[in-house]
Protein backbone atom coordinates (compact mmCIF):
# COMPACT_ATOMS: atom_id res chain seq x y z
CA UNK A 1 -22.43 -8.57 13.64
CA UNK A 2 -20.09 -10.10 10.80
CA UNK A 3 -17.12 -8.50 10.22
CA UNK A 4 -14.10 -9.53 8.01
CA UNK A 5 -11.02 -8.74 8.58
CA UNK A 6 -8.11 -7.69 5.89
CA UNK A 7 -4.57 -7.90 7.48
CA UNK A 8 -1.25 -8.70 6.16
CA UNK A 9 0.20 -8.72 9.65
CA UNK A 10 -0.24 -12.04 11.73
CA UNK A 11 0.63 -10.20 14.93
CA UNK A 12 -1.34 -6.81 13.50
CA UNK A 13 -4.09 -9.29 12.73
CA UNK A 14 -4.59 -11.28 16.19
CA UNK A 15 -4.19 -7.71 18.61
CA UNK A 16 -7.26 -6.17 15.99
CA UNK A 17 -8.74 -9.76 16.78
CA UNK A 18 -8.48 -9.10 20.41
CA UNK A 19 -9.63 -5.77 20.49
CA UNK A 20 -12.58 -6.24 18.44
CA UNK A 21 -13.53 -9.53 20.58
CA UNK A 22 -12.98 -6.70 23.63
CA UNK A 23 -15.39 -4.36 22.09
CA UNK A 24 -18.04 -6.41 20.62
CA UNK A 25 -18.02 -9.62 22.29
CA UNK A 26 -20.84 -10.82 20.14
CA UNK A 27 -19.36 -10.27 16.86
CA UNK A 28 -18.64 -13.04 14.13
CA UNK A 29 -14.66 -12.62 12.64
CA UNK A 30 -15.82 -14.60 9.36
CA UNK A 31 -12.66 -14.63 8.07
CA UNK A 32 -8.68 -13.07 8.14
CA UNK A 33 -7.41 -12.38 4.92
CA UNK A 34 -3.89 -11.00 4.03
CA UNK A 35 -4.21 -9.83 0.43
CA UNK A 36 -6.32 -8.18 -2.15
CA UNK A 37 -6.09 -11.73 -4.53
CA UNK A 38 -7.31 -13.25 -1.14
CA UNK A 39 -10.17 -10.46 -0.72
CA UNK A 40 -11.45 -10.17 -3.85
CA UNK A 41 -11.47 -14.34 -3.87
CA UNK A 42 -13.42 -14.34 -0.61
CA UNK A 43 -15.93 -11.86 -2.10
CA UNK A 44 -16.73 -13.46 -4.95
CA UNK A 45 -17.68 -16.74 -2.99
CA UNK A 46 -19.40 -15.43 0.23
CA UNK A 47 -22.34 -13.32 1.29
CA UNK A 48 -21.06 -9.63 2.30
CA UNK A 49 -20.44 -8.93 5.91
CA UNK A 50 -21.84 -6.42 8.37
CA UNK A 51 -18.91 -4.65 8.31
CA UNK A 52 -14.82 -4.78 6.96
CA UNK A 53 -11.81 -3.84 8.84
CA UNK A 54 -9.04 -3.09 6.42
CA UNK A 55 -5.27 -2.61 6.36
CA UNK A 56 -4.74 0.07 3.12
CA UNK A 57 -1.20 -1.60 2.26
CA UNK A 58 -1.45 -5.28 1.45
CA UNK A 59 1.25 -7.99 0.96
CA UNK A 60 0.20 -7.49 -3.52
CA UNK A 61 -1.21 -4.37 -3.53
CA UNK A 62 -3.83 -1.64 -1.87
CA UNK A 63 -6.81 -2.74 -0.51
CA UNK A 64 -9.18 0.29 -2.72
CA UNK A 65 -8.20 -2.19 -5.55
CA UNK A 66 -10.44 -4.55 -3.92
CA UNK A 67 -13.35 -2.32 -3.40
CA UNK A 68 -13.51 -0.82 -6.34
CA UNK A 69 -13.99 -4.45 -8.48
CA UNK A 70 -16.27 -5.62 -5.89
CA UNK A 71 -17.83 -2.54 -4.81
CA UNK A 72 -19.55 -3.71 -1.27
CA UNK A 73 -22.69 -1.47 0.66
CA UNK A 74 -21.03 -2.29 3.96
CA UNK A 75 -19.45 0.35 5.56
CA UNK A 76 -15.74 0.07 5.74
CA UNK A 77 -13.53 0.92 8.60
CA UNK A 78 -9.30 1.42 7.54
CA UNK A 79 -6.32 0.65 9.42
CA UNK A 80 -3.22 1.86 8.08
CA UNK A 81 0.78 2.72 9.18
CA UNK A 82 1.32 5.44 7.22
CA UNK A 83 -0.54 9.12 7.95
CA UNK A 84 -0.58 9.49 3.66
CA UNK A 85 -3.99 8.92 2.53
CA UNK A 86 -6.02 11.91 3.01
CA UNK A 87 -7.25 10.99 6.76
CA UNK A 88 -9.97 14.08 7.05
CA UNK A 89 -11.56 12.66 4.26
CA UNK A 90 -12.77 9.96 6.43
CA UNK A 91 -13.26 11.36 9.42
CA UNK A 92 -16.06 13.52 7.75
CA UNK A 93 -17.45 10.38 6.00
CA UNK A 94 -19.07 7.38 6.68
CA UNK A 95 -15.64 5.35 6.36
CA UNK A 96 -13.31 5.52 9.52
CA UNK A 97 -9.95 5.39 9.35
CA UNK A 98 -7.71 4.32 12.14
CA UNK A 99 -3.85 4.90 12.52
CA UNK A 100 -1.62 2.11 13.49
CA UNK A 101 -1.03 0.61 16.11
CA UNK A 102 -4.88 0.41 17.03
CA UNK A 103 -6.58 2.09 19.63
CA UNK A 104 -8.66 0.38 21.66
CA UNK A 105 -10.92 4.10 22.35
CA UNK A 106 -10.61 4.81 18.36
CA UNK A 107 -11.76 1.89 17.58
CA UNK A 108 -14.44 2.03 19.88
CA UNK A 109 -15.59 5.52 18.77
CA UNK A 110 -15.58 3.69 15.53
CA UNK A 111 -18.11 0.84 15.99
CA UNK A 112 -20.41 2.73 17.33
CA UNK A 113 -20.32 5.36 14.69
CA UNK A 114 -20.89 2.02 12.46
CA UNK A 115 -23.77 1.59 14.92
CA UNK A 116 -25.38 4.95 14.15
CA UNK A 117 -25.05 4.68 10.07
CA UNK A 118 -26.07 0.97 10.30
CA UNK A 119 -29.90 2.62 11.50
CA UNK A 120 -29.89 5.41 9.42
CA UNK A 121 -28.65 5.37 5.87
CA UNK A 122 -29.53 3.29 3.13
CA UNK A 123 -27.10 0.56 1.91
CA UNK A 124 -27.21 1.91 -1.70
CA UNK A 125 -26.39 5.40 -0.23
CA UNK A 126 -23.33 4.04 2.14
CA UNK A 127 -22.24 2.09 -1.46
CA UNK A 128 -22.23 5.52 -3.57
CA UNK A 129 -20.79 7.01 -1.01
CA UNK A 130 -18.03 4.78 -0.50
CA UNK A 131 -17.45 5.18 -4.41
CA UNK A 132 -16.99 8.88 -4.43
CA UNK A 133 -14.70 8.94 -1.14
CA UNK A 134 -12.94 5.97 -2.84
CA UNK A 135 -12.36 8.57 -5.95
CA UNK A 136 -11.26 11.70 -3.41
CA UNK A 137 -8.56 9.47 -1.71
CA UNK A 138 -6.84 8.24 -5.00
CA UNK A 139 -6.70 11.67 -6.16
CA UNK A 140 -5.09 13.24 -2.77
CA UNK A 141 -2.77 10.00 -1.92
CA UNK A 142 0.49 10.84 -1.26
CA UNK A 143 3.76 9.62 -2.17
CA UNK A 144 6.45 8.19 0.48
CA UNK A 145 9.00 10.43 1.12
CA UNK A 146 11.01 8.56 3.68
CA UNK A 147 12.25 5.01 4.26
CA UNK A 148 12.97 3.22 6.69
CA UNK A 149 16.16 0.37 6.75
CA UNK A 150 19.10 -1.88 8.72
CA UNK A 151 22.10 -1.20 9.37
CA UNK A 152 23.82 -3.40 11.17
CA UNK A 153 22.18 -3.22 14.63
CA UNK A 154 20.02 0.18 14.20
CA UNK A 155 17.31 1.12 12.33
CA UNK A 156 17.83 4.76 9.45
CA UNK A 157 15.28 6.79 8.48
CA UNK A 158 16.57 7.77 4.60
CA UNK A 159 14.42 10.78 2.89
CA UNK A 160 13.34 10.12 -0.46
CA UNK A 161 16.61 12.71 -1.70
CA UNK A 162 18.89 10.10 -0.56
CA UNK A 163 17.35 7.47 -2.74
CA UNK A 164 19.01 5.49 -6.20
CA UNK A 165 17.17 2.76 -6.41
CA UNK A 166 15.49 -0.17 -4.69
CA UNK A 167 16.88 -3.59 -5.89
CA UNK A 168 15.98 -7.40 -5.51
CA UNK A 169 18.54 -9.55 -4.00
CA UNK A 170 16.78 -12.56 -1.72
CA UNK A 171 15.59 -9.53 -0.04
CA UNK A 172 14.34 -5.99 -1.02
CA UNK A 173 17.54 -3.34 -0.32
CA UNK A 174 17.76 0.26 -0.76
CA UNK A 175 20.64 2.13 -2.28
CA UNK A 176 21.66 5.91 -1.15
CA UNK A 177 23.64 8.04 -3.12
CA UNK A 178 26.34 7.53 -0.58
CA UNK A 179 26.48 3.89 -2.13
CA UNK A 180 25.10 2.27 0.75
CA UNK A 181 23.21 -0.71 0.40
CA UNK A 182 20.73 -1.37 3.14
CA UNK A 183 18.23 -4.12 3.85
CA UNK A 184 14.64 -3.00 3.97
CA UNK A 185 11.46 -4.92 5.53
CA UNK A 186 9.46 -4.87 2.08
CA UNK A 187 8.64 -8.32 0.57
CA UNK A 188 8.21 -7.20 -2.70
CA UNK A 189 9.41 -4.50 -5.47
CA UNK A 190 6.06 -4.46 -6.36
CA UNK A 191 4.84 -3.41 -2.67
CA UNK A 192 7.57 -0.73 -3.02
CA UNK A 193 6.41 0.58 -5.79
CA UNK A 194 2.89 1.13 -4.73
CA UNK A 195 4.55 4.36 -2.51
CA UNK A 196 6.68 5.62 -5.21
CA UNK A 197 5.84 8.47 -7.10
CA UNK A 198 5.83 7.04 -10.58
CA UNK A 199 7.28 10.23 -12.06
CA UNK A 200 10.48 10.11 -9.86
CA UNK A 201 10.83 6.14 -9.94
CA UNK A 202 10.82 3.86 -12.85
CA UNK A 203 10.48 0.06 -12.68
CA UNK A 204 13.23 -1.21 -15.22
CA UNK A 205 12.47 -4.69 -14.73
CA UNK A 206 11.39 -7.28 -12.11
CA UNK A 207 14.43 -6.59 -10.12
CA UNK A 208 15.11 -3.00 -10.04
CA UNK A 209 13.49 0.16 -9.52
CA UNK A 210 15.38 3.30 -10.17
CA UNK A 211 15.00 7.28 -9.30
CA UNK A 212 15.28 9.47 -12.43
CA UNK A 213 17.79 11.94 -10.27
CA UNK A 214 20.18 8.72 -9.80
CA UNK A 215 20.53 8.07 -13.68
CA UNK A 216 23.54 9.29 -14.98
CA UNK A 217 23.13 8.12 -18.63
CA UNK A 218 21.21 5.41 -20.48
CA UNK A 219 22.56 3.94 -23.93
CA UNK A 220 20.32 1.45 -26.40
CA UNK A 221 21.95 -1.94 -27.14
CA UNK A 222 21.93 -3.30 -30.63
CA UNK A 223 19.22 -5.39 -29.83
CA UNK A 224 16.85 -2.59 -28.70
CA UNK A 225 17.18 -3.05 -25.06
CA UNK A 226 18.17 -0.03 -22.91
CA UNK A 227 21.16 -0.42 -20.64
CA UNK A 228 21.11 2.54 -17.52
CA UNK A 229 24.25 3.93 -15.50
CA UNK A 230 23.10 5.33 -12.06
CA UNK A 231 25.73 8.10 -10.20
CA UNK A 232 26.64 5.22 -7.89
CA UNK A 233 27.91 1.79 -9.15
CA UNK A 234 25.46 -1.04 -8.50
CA UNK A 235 25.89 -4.69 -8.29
CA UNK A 236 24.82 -5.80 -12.01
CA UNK A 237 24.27 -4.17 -15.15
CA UNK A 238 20.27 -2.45 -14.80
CA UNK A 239 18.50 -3.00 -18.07
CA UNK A 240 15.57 -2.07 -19.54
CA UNK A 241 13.37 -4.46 -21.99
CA UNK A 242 13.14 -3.57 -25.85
CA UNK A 243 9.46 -3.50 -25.23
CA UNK A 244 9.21 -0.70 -22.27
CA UNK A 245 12.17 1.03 -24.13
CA UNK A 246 9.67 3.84 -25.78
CA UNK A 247 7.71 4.07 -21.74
CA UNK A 248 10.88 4.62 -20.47
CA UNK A 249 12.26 7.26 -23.03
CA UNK A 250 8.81 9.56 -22.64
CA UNK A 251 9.39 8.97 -18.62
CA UNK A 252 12.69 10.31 -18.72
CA UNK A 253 12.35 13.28 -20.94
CA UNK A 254 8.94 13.79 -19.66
């Protein structure tokens, strides 16, 4: 059996390793990748495996971005973190999907449902099928409602209310409307911004993302550009390009 493995965890990646050497002692790990730019490379240049193990949130993006450009007939099995994607949908499908941290039981139960569907249904039926659930799960996802972040030696769980913005500073940090600034493990805005819902958080530019309850007032600058003022003050002015001025106005009122 070939399987690949998608995993933006090193440690995450090397347990699943283990287990899956644990489980199926015969099986081939062609390869460990750690994004969808990664994936979708690897696809593109290599024959398609028996089967894929799959985080959902990737260092650049989510992994359904990878299967829906390449669009595989091997049965995929998903690992995720977060309990926000709709997990009944594949438990009554030919996908798995397994909650972090891995089970070694669950992810027995899972290869040898892979076992069962590998002898009895079609490849092209597995692909459409994979399609369609593809399809269901984008249009139930949910949004993240609570975040997790330092301070000083402990770790705060901050609900989505408590939000202003998420900011880029060296490191990703998260704002509350109590004007605290707190350090967050995300390595990118633009991973943060794959769990926002897009019509309570706006990406003003590369290094800020802001809430629509935490703006104040906007005004335009001369030159076009928009210029926000959260309820809180934040470390630099938060601006918005003349050319996402109009996307930002209809997001606002809208």
């Amino acid at each position: 059996m070939n399987i690949l493995l998608i995993e933006d965890e090193p440690l995450v990646a090397k347990n699943l390793e283990k287990l899956v050497a644990q489980i199926e002692p015969t099986a081939n790990i062609l390869a460990i990748l750690d994004s969808v730019s990664a994936s979708l490379d690897w696809f593109r240049g290599n024959p398609e495996p028996d089967l894929v193990l799959s985080d959902i949130q990737l260092s650049d993006g989510v992994s359904f971005e990878i299967f829906q450009e390449v669009q595989p007939s091997c049965p995929i099995i998903f690992t995720t973190a977060y309990d926000e994607y709709a997990i009944r949908a594949f438990k009554l499908n030919s996908i798995d999907y397994l909650l972090k941290p891995i089970d070694n039981q669950e992810l027995t139960a899972a290869f040898e449902k892979f076992k069962r569907l590998a002898g009895q249904q079609p490849k092209d039926d597995l692909k459409g099928q994979i399609q369609d659930l593809l399809l269901d799960l984008k249009s139930r996802a949910t949004y993240k409602k609570r975040f997790t972040a330092h301070h000083h030696r402990s770790i705060l769980a901050v609900p989505e209310e408590r939000v202003t913005c998420f900011y880029r500073d060296s490191v990703i940090w998260m704002q509350t409307i109590d004007n605290q600034s707190l350090i967050t493990d995300y390595n990118s805005l633009d991973e943060v911004e794959e769990l926002l819902d897009p019509s309570k958080f706006y990406r003003a530019n590369r290094q800020w993302i802001v809430k629509i309850d935490a703006i104040e007032s906007y005004r335009t600058h001369f030159t076009g550009k928009i210029e926000l003022k959260l309820i809180v003050p934040t470390k630099e002015e938060i601006t918005i390009s003349k050319d996402k001025a109009h996307d930002f106005r209809v997001w606002f009122e809208g």
